[in-house]
Structures are given as structure tokens and as C-alpha cells.
PDB file of N, CA and C in Angstrom:
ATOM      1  N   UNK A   1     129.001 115.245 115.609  1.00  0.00           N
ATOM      2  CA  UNK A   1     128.600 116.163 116.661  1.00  0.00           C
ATOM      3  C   UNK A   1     129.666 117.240 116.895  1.00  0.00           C
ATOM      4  N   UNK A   2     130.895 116.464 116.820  1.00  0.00           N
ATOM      5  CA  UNK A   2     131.963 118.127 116.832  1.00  0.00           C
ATOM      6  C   UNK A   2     132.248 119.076 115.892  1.00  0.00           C
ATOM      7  N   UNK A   3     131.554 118.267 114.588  1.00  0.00           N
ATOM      8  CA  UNK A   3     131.494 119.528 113.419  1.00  0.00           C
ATOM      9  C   UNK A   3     130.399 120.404 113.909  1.00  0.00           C
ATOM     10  N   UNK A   4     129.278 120.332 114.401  1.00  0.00           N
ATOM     11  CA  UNK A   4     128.428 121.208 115.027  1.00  0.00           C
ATOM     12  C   UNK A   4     128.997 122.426 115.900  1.00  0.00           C
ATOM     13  N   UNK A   5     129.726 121.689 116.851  1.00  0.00           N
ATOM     14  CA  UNK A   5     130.387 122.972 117.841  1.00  0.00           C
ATOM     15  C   UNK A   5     131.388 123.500 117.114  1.00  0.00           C
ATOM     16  N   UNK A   6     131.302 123.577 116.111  1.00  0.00           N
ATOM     17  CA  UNK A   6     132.618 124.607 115.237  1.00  0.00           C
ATOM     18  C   UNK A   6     132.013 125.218 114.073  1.00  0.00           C
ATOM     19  N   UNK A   7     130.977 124.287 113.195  1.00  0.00           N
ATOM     20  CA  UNK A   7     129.700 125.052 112.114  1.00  0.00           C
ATOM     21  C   UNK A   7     128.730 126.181 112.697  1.00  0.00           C
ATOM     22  N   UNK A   8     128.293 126.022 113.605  1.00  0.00           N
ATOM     23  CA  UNK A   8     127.660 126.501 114.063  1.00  0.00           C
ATOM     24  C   UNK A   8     127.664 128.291 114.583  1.00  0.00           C
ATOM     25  N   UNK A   9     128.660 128.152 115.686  1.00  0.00           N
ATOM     26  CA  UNK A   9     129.654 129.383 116.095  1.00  0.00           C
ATOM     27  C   UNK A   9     130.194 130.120 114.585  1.00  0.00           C
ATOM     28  N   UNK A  10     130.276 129.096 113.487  1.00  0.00           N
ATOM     29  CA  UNK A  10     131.332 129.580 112.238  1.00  0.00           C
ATOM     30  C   UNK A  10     130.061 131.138 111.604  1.00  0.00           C
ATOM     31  N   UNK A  11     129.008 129.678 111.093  1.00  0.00           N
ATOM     32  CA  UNK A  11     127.785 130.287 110.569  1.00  0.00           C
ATOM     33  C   UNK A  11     127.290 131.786 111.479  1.00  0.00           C
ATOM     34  N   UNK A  12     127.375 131.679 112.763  1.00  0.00           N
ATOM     35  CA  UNK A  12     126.544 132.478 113.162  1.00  0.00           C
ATOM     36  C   UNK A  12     127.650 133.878 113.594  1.00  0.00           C
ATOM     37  N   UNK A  13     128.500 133.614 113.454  1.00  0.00           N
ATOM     38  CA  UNK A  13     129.555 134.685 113.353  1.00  0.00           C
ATOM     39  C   UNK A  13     129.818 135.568 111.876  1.00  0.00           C
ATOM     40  N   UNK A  14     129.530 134.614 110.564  1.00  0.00           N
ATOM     41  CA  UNK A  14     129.411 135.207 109.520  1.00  0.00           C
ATOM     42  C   UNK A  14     128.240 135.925 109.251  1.00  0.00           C
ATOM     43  N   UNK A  15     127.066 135.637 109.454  1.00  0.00           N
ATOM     44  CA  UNK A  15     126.299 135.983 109.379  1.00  0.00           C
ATOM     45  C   UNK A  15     126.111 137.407 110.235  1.00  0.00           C
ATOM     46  N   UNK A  16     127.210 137.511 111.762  1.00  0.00           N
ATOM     47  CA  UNK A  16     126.542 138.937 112.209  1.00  0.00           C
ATOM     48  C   UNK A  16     127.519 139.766 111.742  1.00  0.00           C
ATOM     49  N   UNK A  17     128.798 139.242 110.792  1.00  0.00           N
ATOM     50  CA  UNK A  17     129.392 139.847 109.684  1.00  0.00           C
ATOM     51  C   UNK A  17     128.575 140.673 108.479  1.00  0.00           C
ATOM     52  N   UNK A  18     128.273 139.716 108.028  1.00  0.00           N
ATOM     53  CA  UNK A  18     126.969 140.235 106.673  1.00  0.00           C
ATOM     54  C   UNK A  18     126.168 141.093 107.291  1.00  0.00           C
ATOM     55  N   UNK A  19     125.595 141.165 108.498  1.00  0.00           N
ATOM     56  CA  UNK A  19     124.372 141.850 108.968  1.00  0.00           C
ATOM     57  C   UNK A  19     125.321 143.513 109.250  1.00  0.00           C
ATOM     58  N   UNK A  20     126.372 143.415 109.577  1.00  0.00           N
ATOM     59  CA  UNK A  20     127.377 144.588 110.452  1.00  0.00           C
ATOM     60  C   UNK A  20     127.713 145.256 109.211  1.00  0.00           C
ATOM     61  N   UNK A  21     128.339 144.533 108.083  1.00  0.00           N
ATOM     62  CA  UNK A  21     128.457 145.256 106.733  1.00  0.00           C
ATOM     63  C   UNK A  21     126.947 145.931 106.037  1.00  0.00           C
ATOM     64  N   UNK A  22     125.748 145.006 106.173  1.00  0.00           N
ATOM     65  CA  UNK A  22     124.470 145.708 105.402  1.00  0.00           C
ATOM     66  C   UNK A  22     124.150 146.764 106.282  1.00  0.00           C
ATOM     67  N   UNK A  23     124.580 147.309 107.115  1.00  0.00           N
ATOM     68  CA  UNK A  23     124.138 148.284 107.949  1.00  0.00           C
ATOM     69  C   UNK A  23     124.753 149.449 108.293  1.00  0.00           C
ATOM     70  N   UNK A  24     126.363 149.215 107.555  1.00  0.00           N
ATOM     71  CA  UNK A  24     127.228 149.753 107.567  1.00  0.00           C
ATOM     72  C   UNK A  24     127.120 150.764 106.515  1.00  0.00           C
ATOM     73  N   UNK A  25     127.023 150.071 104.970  1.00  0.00           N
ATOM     74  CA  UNK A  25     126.605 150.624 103.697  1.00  0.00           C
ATOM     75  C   UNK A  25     125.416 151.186 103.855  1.00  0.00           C
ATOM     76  N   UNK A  26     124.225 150.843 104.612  1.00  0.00           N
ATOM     77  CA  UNK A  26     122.995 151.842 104.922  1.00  0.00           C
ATOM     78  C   UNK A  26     123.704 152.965 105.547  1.00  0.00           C
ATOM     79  N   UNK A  27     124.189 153.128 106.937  1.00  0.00           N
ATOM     80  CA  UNK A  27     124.340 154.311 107.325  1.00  0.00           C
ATOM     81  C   UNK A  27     125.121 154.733 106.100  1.00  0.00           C
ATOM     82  N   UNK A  28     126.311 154.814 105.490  1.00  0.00           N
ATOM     83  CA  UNK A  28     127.073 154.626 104.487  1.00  0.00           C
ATOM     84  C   UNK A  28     126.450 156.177 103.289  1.00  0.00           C
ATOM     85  N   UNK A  29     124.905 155.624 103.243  1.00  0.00           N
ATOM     86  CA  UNK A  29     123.951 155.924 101.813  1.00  0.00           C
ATOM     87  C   UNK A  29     124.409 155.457 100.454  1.00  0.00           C
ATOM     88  N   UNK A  30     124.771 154.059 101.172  1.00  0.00           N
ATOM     89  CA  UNK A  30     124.851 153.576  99.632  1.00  0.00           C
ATOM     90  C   UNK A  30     122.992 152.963  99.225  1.00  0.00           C
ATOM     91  N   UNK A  31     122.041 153.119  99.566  1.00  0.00           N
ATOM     92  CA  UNK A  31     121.121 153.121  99.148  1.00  0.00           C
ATOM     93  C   UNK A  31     119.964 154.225  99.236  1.00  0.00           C
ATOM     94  N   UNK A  32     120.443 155.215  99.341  1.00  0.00           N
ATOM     95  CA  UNK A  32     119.526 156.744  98.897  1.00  0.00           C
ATOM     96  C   UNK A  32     119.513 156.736  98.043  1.00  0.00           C
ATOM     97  N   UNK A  33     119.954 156.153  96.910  1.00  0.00           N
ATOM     98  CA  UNK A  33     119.184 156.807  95.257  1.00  0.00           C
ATOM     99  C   UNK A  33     119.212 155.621  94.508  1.00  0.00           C
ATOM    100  N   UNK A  34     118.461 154.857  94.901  1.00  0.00           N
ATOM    101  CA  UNK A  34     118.054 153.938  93.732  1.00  0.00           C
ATOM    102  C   UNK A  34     117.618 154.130  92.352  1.00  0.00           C
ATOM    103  N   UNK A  35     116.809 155.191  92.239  1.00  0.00           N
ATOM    104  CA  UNK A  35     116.255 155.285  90.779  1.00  0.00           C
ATOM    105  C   UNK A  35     117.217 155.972  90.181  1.00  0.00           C
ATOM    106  N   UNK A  36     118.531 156.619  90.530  1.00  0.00           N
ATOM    107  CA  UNK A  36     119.339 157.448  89.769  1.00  0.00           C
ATOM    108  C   UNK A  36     119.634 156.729  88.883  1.00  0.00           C
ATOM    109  N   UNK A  37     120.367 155.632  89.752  1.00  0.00           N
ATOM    110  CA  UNK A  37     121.296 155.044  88.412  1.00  0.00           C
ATOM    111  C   UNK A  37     120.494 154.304  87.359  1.00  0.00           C
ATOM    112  N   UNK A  38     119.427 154.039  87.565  1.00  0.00           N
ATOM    113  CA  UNK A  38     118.660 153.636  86.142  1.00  0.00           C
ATOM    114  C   UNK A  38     118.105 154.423  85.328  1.00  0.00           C
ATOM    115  N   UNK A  39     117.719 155.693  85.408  1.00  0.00           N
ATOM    116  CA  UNK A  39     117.599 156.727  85.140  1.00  0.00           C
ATOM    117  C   UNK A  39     118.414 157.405  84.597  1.00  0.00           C
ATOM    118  N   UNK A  40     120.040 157.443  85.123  1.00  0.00           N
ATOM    119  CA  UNK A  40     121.096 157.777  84.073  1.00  0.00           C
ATOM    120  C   UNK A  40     121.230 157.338  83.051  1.00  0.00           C
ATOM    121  N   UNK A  41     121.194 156.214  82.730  1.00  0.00           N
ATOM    122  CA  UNK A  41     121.126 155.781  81.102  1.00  0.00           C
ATOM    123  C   UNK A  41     120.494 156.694  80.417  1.00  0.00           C
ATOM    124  N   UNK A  42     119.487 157.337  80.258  1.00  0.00           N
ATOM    125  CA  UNK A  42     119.047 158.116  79.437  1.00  0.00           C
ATOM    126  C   UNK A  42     119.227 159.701  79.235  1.00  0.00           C
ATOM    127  N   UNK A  43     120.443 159.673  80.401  1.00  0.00           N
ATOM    128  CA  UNK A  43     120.622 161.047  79.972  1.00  0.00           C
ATOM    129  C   UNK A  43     121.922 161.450  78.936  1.00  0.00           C
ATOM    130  N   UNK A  44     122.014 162.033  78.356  1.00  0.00           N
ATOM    131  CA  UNK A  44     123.305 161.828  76.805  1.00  0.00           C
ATOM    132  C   UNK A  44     124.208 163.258  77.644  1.00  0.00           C
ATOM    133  N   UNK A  45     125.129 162.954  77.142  1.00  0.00           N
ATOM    134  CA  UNK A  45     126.088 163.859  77.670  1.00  0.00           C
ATOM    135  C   UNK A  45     126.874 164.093  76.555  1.00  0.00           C
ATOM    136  N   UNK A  46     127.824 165.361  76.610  1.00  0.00           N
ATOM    137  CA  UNK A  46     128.300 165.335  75.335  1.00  0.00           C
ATOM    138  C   UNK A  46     129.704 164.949  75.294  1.00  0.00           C
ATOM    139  N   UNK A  47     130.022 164.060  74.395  1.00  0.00           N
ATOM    140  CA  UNK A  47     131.395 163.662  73.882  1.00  0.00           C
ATOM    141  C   UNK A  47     132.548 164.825  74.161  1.00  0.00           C
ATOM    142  N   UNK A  48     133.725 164.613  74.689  1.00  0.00           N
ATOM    143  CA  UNK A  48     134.621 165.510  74.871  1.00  0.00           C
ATOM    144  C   UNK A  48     135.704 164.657  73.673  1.00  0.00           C
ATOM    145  N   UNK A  49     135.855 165.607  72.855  1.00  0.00           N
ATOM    146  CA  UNK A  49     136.892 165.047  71.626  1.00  0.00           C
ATOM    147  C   UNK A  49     138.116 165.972  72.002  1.00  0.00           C
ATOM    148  N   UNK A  50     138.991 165.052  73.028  1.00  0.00           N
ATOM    149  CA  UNK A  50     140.636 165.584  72.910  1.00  0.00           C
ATOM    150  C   UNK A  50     141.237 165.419  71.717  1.00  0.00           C
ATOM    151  N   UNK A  51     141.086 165.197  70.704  1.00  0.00           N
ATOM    152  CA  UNK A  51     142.285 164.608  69.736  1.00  0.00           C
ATOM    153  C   UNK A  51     142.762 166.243  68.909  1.00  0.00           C
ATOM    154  N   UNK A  52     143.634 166.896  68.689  1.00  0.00           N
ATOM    155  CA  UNK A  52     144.047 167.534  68.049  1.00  0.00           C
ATOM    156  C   UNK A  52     143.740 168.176  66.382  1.00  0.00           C
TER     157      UNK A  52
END
């Protein structure tokens, strides 16, 4: 029963962790462009050859 009053408080404190970070990275815009980055793969770019 006293692991409860300490799991409990633990869990529900991490959790409004996780929730404070996913909402953080939304305002953030780390999820406005989903289709980019799969979509970049196919675009070719051209090789920059530094070598002398």
C-alpha cells in the first residue's frame, strides 16, 4: 500500500511531463510538414565535388 502513495504521484507526474513536452513540440511546429520529409528522398541534388 505505500508503494501506491509514491507510484502513483510518480506515474502521474510523468505523464503531465510527456503531455507538457507533446505540446511543447506542437506549438514548437515540429509537426507542420509531415509529408516533406518523405518526399525528400526523391529529390536528387547535386554532388558538390571539393577535391582539387
Amino acid at each position: 500500500m505505500n508503494g501506491l502513495l509514491v507510484l502513483i504521484p510518480v506515474a502521474l507526474g510523468l505523464g503531465l511531463i510527456g503531455l507538457a513536452a507533446f505540446f511543447w513540440s506542437l506549438r514548437g511546429g515540429q509537426f507542420d510538414d509531415l509529408d516533406g520529409a518523405a518526399l525528400r528522398i526523391f529529390v536528387e541534388e547535386e554532388e558538390e565535388d571539393d577535391t582539387p
